[in-house]
C-alpha atoms as a PDB file:
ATOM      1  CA  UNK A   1      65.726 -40.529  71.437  1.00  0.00           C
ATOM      2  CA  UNK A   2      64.578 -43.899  69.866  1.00  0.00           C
ATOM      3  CA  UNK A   3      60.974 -43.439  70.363  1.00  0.00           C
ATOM      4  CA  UNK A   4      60.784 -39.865  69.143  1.00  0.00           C
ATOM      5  CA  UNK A   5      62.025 -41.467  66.342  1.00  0.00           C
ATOM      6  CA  UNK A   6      60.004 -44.304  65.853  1.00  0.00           C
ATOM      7  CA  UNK A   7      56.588 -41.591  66.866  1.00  0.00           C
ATOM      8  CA  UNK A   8      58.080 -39.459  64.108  1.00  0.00           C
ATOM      9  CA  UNK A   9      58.025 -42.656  61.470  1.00  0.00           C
ATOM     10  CA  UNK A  10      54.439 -43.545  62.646  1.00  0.00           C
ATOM     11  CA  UNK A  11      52.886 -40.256  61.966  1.00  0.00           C
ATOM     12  CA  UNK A  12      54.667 -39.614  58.077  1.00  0.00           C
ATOM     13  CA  UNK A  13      53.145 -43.503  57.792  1.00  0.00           C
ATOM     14  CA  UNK A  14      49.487 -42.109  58.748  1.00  0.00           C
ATOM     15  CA  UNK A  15      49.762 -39.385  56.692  1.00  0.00           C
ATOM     16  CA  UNK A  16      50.801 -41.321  53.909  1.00  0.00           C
ATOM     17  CA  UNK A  17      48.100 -43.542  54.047  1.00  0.00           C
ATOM     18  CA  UNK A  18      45.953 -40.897  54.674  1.00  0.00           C
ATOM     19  CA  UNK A  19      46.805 -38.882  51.742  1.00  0.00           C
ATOM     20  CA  UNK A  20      46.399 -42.719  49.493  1.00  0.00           C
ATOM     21  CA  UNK A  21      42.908 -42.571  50.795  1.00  0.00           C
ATOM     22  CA  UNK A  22      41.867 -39.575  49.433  1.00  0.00           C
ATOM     23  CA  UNK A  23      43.549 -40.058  45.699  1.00  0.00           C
ATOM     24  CA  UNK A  24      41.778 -43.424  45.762  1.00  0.00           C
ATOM     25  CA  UNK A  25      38.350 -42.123  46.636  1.00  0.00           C
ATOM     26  CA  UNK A  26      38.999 -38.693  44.151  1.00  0.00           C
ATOM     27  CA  UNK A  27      40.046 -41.504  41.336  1.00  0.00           C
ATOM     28  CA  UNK A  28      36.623 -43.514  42.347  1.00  0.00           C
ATOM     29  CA  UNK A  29      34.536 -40.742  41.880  1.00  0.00           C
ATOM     30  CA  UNK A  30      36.048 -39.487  38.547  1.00  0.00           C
ATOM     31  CA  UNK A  31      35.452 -43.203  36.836  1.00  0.00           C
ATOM     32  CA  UNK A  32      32.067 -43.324  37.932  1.00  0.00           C
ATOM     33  CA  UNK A  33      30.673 -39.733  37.101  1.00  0.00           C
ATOM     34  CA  UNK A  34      32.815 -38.487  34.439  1.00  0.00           C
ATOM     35  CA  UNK A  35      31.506 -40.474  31.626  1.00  0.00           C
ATOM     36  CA  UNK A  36      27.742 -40.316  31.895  1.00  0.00           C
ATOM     37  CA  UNK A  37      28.489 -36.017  32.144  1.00  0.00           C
ATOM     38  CA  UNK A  38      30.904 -36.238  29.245  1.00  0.00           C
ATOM     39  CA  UNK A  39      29.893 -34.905  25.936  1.00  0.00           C
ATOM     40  CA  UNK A  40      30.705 -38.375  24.060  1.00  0.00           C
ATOM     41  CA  UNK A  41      29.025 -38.545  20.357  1.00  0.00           C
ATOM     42  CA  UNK A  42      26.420 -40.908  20.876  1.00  0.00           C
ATOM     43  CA  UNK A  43      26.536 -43.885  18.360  1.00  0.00           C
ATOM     44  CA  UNK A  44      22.802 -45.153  18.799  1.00  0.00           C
ATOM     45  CA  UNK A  45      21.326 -42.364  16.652  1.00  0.00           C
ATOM     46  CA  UNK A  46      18.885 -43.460  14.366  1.00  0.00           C
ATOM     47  CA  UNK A  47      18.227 -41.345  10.830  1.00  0.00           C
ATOM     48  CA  UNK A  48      14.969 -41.350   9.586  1.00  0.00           C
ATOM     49  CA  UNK A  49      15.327 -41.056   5.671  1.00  0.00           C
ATOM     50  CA  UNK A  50      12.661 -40.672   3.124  1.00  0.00           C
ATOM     51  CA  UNK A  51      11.616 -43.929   1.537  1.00  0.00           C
ATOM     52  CA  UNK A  52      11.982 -44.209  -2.550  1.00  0.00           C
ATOM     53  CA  UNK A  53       8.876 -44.259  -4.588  1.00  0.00           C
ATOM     54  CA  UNK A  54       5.334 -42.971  -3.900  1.00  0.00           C
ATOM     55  CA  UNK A  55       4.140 -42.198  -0.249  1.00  0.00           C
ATOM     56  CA  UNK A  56       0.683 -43.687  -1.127  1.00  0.00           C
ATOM     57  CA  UNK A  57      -0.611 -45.594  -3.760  1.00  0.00           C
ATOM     58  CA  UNK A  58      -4.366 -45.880  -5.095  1.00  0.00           C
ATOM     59  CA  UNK A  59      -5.635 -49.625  -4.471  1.00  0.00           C
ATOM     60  CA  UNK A  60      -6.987 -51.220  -7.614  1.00  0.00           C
ATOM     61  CA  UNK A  61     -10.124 -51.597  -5.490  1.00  0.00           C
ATOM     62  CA  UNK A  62     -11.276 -48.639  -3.576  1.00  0.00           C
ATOM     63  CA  UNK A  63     -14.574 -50.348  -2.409  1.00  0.00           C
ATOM     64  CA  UNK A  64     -17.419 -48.585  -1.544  1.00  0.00           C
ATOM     65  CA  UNK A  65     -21.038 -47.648  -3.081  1.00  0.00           C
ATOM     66  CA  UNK A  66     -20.683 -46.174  -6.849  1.00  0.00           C
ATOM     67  CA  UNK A  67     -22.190 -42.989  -7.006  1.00  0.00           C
ATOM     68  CA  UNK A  68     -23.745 -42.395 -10.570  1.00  0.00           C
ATOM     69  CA  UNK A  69     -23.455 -39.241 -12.770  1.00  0.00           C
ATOM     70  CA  UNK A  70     -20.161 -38.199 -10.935  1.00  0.00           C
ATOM     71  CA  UNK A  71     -18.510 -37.207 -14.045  1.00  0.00           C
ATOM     72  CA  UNK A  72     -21.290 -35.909 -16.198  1.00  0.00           C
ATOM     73  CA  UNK A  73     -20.675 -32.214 -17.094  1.00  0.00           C
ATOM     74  CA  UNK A  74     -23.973 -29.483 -17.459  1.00  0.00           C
ATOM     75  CA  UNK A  75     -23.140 -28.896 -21.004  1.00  0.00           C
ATOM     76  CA  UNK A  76     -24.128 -33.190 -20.944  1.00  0.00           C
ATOM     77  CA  UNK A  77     -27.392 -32.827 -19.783  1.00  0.00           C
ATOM     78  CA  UNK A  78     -28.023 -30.126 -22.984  1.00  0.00           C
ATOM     79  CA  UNK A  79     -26.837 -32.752 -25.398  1.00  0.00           C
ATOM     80  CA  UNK A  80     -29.519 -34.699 -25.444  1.00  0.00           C
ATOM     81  CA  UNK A  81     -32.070 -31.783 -26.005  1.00  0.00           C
ATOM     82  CA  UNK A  82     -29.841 -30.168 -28.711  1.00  0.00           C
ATOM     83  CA  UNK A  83     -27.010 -29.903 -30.625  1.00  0.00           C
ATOM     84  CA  UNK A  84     -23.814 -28.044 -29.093  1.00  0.00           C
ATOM     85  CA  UNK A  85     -22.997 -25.074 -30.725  1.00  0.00           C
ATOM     86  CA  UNK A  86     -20.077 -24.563 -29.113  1.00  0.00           C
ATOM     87  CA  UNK A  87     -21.021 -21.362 -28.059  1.00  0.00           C
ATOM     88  CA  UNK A  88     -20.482 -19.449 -24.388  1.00  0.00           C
ATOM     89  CA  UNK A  89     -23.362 -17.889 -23.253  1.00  0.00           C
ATOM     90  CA  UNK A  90     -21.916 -14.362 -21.332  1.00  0.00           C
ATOM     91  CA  UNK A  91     -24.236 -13.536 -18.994  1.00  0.00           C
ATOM     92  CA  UNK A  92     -24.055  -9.636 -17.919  1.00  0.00           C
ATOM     93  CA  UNK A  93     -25.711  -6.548 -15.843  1.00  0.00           C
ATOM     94  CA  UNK A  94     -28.029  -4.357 -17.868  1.00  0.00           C
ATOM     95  CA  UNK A  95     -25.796  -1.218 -18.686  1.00  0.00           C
ATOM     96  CA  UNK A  96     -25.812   1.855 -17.316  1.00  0.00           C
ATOM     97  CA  UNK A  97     -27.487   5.055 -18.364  1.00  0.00           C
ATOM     98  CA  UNK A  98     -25.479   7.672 -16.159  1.00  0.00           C
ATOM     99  CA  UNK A  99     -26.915  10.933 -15.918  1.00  0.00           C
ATOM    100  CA  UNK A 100     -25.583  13.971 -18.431  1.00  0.00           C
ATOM    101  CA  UNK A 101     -23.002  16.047 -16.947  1.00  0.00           C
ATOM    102  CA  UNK A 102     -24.733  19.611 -15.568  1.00  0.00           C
ATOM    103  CA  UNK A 103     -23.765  22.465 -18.122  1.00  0.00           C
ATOM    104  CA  UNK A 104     -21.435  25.062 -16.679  1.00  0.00           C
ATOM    105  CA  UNK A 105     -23.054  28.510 -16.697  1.00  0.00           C
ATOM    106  CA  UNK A 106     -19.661  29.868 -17.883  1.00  0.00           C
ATOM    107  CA  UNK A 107     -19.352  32.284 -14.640  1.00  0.00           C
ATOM    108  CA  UNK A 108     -15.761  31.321 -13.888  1.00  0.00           C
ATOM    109  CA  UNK A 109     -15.136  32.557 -17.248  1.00  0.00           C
ATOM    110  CA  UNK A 110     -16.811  35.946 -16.680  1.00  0.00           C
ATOM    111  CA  UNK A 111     -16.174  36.430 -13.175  1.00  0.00           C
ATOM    112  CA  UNK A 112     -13.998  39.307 -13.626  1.00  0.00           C
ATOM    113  CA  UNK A 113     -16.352  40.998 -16.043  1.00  0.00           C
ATOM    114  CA  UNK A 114     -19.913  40.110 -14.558  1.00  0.00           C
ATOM    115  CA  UNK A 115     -19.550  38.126 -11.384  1.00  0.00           C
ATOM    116  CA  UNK A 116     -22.980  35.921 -10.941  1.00  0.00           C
ATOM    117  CA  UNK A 117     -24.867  36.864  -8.169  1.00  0.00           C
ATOM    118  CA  UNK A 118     -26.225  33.969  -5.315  1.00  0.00           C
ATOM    119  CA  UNK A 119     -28.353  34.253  -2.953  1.00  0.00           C
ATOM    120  CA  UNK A 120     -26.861  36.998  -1.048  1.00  0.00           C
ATOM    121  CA  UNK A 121     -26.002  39.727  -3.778  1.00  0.00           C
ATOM    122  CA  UNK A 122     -28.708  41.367  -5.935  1.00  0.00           C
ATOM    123  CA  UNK A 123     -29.296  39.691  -9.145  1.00  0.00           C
ATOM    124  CA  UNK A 124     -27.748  40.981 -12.317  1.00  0.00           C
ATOM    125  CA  UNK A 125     -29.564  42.998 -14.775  1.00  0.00           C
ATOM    126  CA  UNK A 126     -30.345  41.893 -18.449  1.00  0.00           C
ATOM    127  CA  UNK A 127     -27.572  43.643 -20.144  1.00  0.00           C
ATOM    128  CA  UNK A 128     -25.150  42.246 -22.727  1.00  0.00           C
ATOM    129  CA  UNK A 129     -22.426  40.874 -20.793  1.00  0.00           C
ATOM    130  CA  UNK A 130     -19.255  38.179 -21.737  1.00  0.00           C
ATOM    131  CA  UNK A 131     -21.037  35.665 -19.492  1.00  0.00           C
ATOM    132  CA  UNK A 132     -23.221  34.382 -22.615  1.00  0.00           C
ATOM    133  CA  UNK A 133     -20.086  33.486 -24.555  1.00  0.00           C
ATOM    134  CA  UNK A 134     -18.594  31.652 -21.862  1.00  0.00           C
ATOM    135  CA  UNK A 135     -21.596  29.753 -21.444  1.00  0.00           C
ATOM    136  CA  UNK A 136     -21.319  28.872 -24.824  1.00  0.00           C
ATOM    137  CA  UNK A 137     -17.603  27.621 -24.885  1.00  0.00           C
ATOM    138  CA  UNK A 138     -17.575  25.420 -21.935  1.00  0.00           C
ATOM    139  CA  UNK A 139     -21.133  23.789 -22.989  1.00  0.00           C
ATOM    140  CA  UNK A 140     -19.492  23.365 -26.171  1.00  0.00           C
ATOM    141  CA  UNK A 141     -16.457  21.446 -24.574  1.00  0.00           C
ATOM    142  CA  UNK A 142     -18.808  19.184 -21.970  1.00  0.00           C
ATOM    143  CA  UNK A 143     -20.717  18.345 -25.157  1.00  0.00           C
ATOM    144  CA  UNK A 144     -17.724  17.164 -27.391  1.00  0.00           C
ATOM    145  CA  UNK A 145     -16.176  15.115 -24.483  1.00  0.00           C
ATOM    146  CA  UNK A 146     -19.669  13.820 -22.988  1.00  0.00           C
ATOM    147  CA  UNK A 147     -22.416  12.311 -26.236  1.00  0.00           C
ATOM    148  CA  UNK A 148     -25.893  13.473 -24.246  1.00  0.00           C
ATOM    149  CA  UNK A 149     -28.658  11.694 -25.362  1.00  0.00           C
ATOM    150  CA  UNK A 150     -30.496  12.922 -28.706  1.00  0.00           C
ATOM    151  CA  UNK A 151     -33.729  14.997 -27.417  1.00  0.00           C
ATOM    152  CA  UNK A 152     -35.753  16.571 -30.203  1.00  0.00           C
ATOM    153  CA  UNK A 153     -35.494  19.857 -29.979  1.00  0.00           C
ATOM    154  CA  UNK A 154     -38.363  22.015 -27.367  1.00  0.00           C
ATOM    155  CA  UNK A 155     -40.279  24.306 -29.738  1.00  0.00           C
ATOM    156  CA  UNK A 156     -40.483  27.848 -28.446  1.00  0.00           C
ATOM    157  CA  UNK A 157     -43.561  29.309 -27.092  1.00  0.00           C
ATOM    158  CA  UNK A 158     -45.745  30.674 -29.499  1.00  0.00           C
ATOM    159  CA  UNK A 159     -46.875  33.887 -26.203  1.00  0.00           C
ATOM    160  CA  UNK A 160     -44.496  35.514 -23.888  1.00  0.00           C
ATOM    161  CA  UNK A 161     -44.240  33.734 -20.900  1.00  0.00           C
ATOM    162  CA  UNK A 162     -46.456  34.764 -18.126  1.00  0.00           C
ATOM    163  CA  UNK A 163     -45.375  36.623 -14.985  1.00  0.00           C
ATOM    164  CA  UNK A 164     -46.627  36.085 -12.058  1.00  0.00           C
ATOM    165  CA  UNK A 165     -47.809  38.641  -9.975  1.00  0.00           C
ATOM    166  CA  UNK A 166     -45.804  40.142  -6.945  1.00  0.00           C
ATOM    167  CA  UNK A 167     -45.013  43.155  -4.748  1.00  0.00           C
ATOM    168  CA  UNK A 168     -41.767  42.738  -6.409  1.00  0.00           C
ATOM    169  CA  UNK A 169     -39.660  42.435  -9.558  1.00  0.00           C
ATOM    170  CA  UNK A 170     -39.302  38.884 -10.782  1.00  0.00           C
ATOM    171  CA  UNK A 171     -36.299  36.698 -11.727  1.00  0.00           C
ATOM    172  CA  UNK A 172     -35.546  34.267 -14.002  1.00  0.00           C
ATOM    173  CA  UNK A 173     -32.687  31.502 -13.650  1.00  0.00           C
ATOM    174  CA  UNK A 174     -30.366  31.126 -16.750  1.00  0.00           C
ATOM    175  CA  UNK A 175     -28.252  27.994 -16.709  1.00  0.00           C
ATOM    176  CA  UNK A 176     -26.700  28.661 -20.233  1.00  0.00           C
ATOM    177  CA  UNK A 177     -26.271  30.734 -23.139  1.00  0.00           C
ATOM    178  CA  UNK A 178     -25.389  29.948 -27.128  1.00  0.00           C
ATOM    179  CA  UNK A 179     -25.560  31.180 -29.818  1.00  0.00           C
ATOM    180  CA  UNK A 180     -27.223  28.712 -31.798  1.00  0.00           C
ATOM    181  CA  UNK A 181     -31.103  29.073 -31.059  1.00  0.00           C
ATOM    182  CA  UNK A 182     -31.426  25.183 -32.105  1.00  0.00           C
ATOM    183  CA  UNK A 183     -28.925  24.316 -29.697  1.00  0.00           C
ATOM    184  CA  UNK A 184     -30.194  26.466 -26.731  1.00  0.00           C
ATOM    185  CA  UNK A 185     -33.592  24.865 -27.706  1.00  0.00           C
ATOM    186  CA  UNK A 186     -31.800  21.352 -27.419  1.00  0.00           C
ATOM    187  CA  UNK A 187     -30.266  21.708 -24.196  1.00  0.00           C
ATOM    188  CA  UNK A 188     -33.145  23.704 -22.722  1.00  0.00           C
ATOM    189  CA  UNK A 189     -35.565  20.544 -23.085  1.00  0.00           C
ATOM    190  CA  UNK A 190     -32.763  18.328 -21.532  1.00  0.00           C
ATOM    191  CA  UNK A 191     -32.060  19.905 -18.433  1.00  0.00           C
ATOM    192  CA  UNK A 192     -36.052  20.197 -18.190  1.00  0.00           C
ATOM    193  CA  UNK A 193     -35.998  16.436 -18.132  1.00  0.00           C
ATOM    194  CA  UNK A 194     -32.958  16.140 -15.953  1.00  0.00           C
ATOM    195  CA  UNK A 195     -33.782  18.657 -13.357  1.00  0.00           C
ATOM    196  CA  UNK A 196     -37.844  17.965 -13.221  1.00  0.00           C
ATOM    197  CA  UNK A 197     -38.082  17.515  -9.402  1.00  0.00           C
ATOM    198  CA  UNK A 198     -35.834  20.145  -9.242  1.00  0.00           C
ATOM    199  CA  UNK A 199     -37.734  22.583 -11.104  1.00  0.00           C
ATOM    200  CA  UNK A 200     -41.046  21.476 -10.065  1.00  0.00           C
ATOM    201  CA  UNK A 201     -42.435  21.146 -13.060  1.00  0.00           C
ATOM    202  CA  UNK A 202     -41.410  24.538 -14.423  1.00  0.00           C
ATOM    203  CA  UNK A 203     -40.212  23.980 -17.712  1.00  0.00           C
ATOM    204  CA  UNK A 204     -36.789  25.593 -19.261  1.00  0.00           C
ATOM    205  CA  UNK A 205     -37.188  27.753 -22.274  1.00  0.00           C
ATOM    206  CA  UNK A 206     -35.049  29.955 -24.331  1.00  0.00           C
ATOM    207  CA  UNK A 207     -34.854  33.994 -24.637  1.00  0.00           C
ATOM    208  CA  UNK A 208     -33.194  35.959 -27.149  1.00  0.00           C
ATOM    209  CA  UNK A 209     -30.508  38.555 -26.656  1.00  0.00           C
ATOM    210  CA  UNK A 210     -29.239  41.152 -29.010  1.00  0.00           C
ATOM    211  CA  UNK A 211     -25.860  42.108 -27.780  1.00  0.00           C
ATOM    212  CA  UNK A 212     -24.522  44.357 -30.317  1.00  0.00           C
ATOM    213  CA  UNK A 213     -21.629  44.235 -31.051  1.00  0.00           C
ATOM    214  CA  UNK A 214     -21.144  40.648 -29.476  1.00  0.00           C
ATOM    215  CA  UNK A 215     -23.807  38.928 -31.338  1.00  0.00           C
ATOM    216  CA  UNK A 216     -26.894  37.791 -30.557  1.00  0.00           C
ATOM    217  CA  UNK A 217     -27.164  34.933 -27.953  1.00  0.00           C
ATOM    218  CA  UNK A 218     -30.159  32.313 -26.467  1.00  0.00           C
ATOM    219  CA  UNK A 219     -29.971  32.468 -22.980  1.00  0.00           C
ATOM    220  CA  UNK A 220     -31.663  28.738 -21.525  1.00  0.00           C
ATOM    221  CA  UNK A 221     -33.568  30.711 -18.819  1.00  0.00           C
ATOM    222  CA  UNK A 222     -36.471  29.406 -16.611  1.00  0.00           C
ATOM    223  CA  UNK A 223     -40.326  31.207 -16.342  1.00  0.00           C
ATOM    224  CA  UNK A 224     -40.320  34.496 -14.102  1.00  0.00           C
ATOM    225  CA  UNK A 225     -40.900  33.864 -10.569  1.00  0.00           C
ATOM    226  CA  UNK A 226     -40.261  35.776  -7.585  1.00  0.00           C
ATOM    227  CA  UNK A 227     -36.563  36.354  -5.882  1.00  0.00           C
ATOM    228  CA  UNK A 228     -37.338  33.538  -3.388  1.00  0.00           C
ATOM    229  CA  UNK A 229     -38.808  30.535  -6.105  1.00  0.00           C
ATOM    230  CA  UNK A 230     -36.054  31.614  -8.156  1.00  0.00           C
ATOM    231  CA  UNK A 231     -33.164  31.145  -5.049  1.00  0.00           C
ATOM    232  CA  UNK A 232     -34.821  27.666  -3.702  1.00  0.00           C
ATOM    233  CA  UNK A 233     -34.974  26.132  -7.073  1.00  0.00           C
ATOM    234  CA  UNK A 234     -31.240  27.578  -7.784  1.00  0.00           C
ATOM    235  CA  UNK A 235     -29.738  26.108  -5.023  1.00  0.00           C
ATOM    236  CA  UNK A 236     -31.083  23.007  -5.563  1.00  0.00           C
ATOM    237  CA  UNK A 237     -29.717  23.119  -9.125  1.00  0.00           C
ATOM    238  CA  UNK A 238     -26.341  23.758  -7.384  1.00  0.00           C
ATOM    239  CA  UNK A 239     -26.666  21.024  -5.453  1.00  0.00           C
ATOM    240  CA  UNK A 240     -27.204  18.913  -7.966  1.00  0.00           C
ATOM    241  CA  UNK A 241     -24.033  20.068  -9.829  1.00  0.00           C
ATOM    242  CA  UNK A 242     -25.534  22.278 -12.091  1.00  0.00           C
ATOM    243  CA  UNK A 243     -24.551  26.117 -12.514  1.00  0.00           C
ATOM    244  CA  UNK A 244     -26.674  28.608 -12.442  1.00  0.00           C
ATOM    245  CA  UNK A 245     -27.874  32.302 -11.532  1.00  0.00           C
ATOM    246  CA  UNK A 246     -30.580  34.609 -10.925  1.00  0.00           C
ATOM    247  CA  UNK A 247     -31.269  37.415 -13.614  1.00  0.00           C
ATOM    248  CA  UNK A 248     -33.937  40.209 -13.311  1.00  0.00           C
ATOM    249  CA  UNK A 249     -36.650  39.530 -15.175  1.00  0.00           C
ATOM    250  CA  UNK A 250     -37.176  41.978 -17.975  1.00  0.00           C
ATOM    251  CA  UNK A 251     -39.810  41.452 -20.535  1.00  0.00           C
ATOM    252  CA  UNK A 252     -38.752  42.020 -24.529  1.00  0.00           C
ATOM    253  CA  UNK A 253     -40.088  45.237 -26.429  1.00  0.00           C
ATOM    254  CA  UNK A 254     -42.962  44.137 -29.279  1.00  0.00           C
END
């Protein structure tokens, strides 16, 4: 009975000891790691702060070869020559001289009463038609809002304009009509100028139309050439932005 008893004692002793052990090595361990993982606020932390007064200052002495003329100004140098006027000398790109705006053969205007022909409808026949008063209007309007260039007026020809000969009827191309025979005259010798390599040297003249009732107009018409001169040259007019259209050719009585 005695020495279970005592054997009982010895092992609660080695556990005992056993179990000191352990908190001993667990309270070893938690002095030495702990503090290097805890999240302490360091107190070594040095603030950089911004110094008072300038960052750099300009030495009294720079040093260094003296450059001459580093703070002479241009307007200097013309001192000595002359006296300074004081005045700013603006220096700019010759101007511009753009070309006239085309004038508008007024066939939107008529294109419910006498549609203009191009190149793949017949041309329309020399009757008195609302397409000479439109002409007039909107040349009227492009010349209030656009100043063209004075041009003294083309005389008319003295003869009747010569036809040339073909199998065929000829044409003529009419870029306007008015009713002032100065100012068809006017604008007749400015498209000739405008549209020279266009026209190849034919030269624009004016031809008188007694409507009627409607008044008489000046239609600003081109010589008589044949149906196919008359298309080439009037679609390079178009090109070009000018209007235009092909009339049959029909020469005045007298």
């Amino acid at each position: 009975m005695e020495s279970d008893s005592t054997q009982t004692n010895k092992s609660k002793w080695a556990w005992f000891a056993f179990g000191a052990i352990v908190i001993a090595l667990a309270a070893m361990v938690v002095v030495v790691v702990w503090p290097p993982l805890s999240l302490k606020t360091p107190t070594d932390v040095i603030v950089v702060k911004a110094i008072d007064g300038a960052i750099k200052v300009k030495p009294a002495d720079p040093g260094g070869m003296t450059v001459p003329h580093q703070d002479l100004l241009v307007i200097d140098l013309l001192k000595s020559g002359g006296a300074d006027t004081g005045e700013v000398e603006t220096l700019q790109p010759r101007a511009s001289a753009p070309e006239p705006p085309p004038i508008s053969a007024g066939k939107t205007d008529s294109a419910a009463a006498d549609p203009a022909p191009d190149s793949a409808t017949p041309a329309a026949p020399d009757a008195p038609d609302a397409a000479d008063a439109g002409s007039e209007n909107a040349a009227a309007i492009q010349k209030k809002t656009v100043k063209a260039p004075s041009v003294k007026p083309a005389t008319k020809p003295a003869t009747k304009p010569a036809i040339k000969q073909s199998d065929g009827p000829v044409f003529v191309i009419q870029l306007a009509a008015f009713r002032s025979d100065e100012k068809a005259n006017e604008i007749a010798s400015l498209l000739s100028e405008k549209h020279s390599s266009r026209l190849q040297g034919v030269r624009l003249q004016t031809m008188r139309l007694d409507t009627g009732s409607n008044g008489v107009f000046f239609r600003v018409v081109s010589a008589p050439m044949s149906r196919a001169e008359a298309e080439n040259t009037c679609t390079k007019l178009r090109r070009a932005g000018q209007d235009c259209f092909l009339r049959k050719f029909v020469a005045p009585e007298g």
